[in-house]
Protein backbone atom coordinates (compact mmCIF):
# COMPACT_ATOMS: atom_id res chain seq x y z
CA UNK A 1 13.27 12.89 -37.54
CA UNK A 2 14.27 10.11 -35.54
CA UNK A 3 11.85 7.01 -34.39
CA UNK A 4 9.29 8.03 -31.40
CA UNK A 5 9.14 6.08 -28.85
CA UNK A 6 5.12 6.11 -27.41
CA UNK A 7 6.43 6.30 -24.29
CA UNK A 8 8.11 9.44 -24.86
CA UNK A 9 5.10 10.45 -26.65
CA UNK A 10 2.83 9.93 -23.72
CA UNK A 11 5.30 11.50 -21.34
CA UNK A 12 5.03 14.89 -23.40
CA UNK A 13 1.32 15.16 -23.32
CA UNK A 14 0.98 14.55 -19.85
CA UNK A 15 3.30 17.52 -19.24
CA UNK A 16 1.69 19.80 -21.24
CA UNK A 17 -1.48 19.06 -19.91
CA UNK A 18 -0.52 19.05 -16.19
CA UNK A 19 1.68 22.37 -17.21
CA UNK A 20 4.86 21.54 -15.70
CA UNK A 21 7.25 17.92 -14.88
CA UNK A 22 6.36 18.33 -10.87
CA UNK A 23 2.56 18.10 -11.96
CA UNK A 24 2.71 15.58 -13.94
CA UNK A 25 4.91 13.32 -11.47
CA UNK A 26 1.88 11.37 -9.50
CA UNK A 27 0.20 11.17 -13.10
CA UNK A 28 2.92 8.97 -14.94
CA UNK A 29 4.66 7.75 -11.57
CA UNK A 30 8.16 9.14 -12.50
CA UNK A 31 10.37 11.36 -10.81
CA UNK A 32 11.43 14.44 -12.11
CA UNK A 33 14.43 13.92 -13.82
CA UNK A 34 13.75 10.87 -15.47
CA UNK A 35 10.45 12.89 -16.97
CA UNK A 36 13.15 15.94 -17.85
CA UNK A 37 15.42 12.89 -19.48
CA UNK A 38 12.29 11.90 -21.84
CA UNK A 39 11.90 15.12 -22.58
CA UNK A 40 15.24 16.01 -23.65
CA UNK A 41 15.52 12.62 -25.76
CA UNK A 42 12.36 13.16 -27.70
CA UNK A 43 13.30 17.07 -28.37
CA UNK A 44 16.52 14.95 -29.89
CA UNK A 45 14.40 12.91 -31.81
CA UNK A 46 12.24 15.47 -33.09
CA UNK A 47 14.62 17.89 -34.08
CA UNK A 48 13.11 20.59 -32.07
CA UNK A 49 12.82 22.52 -28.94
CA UNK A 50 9.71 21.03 -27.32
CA UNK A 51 9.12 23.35 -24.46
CA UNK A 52 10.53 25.61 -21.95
CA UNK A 53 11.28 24.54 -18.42
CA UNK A 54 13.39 25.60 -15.24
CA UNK A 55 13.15 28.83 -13.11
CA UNK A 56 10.83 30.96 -15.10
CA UNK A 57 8.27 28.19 -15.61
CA UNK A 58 7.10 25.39 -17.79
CA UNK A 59 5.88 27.01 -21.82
CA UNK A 60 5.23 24.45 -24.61
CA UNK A 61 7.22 26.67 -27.82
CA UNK A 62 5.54 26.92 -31.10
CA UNK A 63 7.04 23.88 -32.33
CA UNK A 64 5.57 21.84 -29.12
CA UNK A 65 2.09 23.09 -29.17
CA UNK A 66 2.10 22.03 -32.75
CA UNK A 67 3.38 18.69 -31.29
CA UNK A 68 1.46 18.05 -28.84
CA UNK A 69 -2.04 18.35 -31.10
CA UNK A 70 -0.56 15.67 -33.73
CA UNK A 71 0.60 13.70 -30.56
CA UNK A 72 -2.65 13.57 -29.01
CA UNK A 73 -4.27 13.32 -32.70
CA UNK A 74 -1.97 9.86 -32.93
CA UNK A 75 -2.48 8.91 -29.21
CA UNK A 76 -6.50 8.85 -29.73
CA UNK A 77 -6.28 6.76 -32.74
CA UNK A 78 -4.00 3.95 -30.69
CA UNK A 79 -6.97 3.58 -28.31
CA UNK A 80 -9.25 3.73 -31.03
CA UNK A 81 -6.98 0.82 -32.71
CA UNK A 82 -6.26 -1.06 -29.06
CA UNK A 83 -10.32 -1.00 -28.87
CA UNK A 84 -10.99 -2.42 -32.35
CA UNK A 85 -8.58 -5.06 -31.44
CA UNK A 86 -9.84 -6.17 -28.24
CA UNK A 87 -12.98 -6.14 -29.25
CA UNK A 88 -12.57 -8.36 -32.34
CA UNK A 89 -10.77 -10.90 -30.12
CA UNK A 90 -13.45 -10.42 -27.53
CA UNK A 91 -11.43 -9.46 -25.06
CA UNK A 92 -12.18 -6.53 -22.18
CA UNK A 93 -9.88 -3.98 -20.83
CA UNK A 94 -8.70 -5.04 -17.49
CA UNK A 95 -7.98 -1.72 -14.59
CA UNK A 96 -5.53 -2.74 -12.18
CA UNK A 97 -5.72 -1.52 -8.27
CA UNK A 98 -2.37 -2.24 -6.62
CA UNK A 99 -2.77 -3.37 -3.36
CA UNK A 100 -0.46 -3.13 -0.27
CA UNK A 101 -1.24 -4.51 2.69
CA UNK A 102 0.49 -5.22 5.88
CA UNK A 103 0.85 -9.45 5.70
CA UNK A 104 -0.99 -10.39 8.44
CA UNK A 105 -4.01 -8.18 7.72
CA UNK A 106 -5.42 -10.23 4.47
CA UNK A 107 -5.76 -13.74 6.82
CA UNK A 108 -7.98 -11.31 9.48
CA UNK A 109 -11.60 -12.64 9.01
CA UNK A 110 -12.69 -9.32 10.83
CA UNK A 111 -11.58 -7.09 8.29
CA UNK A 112 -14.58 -5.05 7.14
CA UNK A 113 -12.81 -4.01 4.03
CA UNK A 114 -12.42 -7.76 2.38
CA UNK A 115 -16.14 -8.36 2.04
CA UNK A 116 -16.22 -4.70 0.71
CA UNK A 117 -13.71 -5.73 -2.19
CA UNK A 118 -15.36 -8.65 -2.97
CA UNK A 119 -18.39 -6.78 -3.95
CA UNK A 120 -16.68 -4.09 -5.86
CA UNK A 121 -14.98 -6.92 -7.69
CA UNK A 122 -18.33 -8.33 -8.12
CA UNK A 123 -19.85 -5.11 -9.80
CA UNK A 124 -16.29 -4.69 -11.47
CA UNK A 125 -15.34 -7.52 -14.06
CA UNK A 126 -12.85 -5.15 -15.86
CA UNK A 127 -10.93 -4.51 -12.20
CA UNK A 128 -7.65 -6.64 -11.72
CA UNK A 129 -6.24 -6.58 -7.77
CA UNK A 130 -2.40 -6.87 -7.37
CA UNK A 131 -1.63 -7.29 -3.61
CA UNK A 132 1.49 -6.72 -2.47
CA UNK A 133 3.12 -7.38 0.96
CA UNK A 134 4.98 -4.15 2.46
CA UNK A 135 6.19 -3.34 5.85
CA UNK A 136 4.09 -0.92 7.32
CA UNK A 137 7.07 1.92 7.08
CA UNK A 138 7.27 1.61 3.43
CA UNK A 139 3.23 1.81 2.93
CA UNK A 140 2.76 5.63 2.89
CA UNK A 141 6.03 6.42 0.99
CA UNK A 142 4.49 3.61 -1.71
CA UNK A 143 0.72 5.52 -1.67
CA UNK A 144 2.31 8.93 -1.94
CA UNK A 145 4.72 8.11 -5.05
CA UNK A 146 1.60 5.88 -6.44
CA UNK A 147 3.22 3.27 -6.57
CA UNK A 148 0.38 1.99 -4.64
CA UNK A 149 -3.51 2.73 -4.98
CA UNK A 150 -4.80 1.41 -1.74
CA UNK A 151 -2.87 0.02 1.47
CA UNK A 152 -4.05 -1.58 4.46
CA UNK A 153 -1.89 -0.83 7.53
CA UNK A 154 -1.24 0.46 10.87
CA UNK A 155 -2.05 4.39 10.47
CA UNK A 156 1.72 5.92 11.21
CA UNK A 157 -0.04 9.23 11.63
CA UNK A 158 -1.49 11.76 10.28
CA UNK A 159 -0.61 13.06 6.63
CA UNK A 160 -2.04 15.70 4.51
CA UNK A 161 -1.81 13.65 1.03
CA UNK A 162 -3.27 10.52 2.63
CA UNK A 163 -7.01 9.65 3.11
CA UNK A 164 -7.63 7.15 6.10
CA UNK A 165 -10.31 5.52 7.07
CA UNK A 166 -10.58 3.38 10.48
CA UNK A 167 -11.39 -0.60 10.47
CA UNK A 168 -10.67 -1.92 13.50
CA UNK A 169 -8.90 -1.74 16.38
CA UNK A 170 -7.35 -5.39 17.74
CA UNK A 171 -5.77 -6.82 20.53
CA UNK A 172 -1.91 -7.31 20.54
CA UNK A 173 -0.47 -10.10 22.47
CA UNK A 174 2.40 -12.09 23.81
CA UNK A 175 3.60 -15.83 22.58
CA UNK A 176 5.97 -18.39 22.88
CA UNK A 177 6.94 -21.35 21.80
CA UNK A 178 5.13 -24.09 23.48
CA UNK A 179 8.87 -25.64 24.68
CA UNK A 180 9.84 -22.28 25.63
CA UNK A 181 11.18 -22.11 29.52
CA UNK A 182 8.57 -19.63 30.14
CA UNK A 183 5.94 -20.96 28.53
CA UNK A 184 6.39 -24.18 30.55
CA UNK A 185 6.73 -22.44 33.60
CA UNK A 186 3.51 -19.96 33.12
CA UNK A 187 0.87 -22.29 30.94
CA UNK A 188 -1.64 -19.03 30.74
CA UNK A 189 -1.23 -18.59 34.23
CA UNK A 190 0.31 -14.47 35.07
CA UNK A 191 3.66 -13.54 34.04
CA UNK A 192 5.16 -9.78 34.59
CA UNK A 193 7.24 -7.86 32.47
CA UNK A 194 10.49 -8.56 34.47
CA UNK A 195 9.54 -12.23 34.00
CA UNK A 196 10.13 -12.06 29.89
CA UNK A 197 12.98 -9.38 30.31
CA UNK A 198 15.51 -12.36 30.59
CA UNK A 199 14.11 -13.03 26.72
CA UNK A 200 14.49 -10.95 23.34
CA UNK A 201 11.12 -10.20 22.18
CA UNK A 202 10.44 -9.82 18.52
CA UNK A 203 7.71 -6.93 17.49
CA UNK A 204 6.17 -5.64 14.12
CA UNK A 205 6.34 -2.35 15.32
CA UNK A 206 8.18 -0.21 18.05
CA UNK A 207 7.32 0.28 21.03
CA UNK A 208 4.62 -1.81 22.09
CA UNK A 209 6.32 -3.06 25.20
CA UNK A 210 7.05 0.17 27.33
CA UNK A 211 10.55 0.76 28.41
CA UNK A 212 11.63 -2.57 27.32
CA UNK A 213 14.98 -2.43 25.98
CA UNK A 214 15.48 -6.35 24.52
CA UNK A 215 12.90 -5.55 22.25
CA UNK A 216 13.88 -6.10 18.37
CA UNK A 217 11.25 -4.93 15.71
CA UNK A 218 11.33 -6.57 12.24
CA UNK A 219 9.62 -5.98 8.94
CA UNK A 220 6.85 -8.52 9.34
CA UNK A 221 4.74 -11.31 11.21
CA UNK A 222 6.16 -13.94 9.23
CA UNK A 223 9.84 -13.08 10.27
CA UNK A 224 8.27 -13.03 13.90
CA UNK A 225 6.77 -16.40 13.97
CA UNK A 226 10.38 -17.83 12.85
CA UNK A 227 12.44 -15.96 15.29
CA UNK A 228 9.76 -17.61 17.66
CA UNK A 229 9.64 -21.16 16.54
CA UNK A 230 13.82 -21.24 15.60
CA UNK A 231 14.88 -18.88 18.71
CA UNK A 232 14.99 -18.47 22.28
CA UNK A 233 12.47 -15.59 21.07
CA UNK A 234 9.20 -14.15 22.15
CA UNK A 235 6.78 -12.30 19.80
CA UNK A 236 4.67 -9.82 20.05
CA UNK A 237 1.96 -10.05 17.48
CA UNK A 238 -1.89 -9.40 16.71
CA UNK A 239 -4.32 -11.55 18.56
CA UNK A 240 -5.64 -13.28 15.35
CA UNK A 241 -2.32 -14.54 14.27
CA UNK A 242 -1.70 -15.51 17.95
CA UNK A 243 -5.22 -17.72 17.85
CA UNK A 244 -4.14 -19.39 14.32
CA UNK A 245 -1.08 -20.74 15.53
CA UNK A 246 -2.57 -21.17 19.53
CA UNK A 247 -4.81 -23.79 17.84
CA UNK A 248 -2.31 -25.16 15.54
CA UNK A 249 -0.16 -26.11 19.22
CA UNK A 250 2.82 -23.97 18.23
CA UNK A 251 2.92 -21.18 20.25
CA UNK A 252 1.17 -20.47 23.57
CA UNK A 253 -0.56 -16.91 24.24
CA UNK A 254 1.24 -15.55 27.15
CA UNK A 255 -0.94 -13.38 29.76
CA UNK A 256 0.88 -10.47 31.10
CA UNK A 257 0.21 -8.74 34.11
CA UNK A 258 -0.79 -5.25 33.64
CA UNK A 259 0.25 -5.04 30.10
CA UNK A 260 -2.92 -4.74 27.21
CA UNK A 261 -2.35 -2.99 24.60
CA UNK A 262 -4.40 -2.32 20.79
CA UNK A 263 -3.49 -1.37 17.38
CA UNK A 264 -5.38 0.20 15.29
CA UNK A 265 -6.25 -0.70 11.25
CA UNK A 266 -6.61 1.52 8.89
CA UNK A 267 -8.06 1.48 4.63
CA UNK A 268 -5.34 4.33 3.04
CA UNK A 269 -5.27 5.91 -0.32
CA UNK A 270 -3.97 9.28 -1.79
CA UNK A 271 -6.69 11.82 -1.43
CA UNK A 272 -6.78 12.48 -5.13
CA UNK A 273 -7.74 9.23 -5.28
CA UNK A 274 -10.16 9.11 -2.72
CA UNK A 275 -12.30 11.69 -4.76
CA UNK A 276 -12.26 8.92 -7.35
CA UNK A 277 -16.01 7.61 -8.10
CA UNK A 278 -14.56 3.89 -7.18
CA UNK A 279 -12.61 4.68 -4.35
CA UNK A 280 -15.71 6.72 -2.68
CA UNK A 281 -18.00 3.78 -2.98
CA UNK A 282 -15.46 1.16 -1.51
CA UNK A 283 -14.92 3.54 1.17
CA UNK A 284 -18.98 4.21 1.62
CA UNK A 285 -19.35 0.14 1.64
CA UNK A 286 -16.60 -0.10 4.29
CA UNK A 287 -18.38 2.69 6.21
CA UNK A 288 -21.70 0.99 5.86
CA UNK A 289 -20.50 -2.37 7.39
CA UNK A 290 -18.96 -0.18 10.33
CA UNK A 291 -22.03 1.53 11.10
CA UNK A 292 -23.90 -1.68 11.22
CA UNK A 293 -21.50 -3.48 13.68
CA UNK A 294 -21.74 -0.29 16.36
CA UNK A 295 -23.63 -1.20 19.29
């Protein structure tokens, strides 16, 4: 018998104990052939045939089942060892919740779910956040392979695997440079949609300017704000970033005639996460603050 890698190790069991590779893809965050490729390698490695798997189902053999109970036998006394460890170096284990989040969205004082966090992290010193910035198109694709555990983002509708729970709604708006022609022209006073026409218009997501064909959508806020400050460019971005920069004297909020429009935020995780003991109180706290902000 050749050296075993853990990994492979810890691949097998969680087969066996979701019963088949597709189960146990959301579990170790692998696809299906790279779990069939560990598979195959530790069978190698072992000298024997593991399990069955393809048409007629997933079986652990004779050989696997004995496997699999010295595997977990071995896997049990690593944590036992990994706890003995930490603990004589007095060190804690440390969970980690991978955050995604839209960029703009973590700088929005309004957000309900930040004070939320901060207690959870409060009552959890073992919990480790990783945020990540995604575009909002790659968010659900990221939550669904768990790549991600929670996600803050424009909901992009509705989908069976993903729990969603509503923040806020905010106002979307129009700027421009403050040495832009129009801005110098209009200086808050009305300006129609055939007025910015002339102008490409940078947006973080499609469609917010209706039948507007120069508009150009890009992957985030930041990319906006250069197009707008480099470019003969106009943005269209939440009202919160447009206020930062407003009172910075960059850009100018430009008031549109007959054009308002919202977006809505959303708190996202998979729903067999959301039935997590964590996850249900961070989403009861974010709840509770809601409640107590309705008129």
């Amino acid at each position: 018998m050749q050296d075993i890698d853990i990994k492979h190790m810890h691949v097998f069991i969680a087969v066996a104990e979701a019963g088949g590779l597709s189960a146990a893809q959301n579990r170790l965050g692998l696809t299906c052939p790279a779990i069939s490729k560990y598979l195959a390698d530790l069978e190698v490695r072992v000298g024997h045939t593991l399990c069955e798997r393809g048409r007629s189902g997933f079986r652990l053999t004779a050989a696997g089942q004995e496997y699999l109970s010295l595997a977990k036998n071995l896997q049990l006394t690593l944590q036992e060892h990994q706890q003995t460890v930490k603990k004589a170096l007095g060190l804690t284990d440390k969970q980690i919740l991978r955050l995604g989040c839209v960029d703009h969205l973590v700088s929005d004082n309004s957000n309900k779910f930040l004070s939320s966090m901060r207690r959870l992290l409060d009552n959890r010193p073992d919990l480790t956040v990783v945020p990540q910035i995604i575009g909002s198109n790659e968010i659900i694709d990221q939550l669904l392979s768990n790549k991600l555990d929670l996600a803050l983002s424009f909901h992009t509708g509705k989908v069976k695997e993903i729990h969603a729970q509503f923040l806020h709604n905010e106002h979307i708006v129009a700027i421009a440079a403050t040495n832009h022609p129009i801005w110098q022209r209009a200086k808050g006073k009305k300006v129609t949609i055939a007025d910015i026409a002339r102008f490409e218009v940078a947006a973080f997501k499609p469609g917010l300017i209706t039948n507007f064909e120069g508009e150009r959508v890009v992957e985030n806020i930041e990319e906006i704000l250069w197009l707008v400050h480099l470019s003969n460019c106009l943005g269209i971005v939440p009202m919160h970033v447009a206020r930062a920069h407003e009172r910075e004297k960059q850009v100018g909020i430009l008031n549109i005639q007959d054009w308002e429009i919202e977006s809505s935020i959303y708190l996202l995780c998979h729903a067999s996460k959301w039935r997590q003991p964590m996850y249900q109180s961070l989403f009861q706290d974010v709840q509770m603050q809601l409640s107590q902000n309705e008129p």
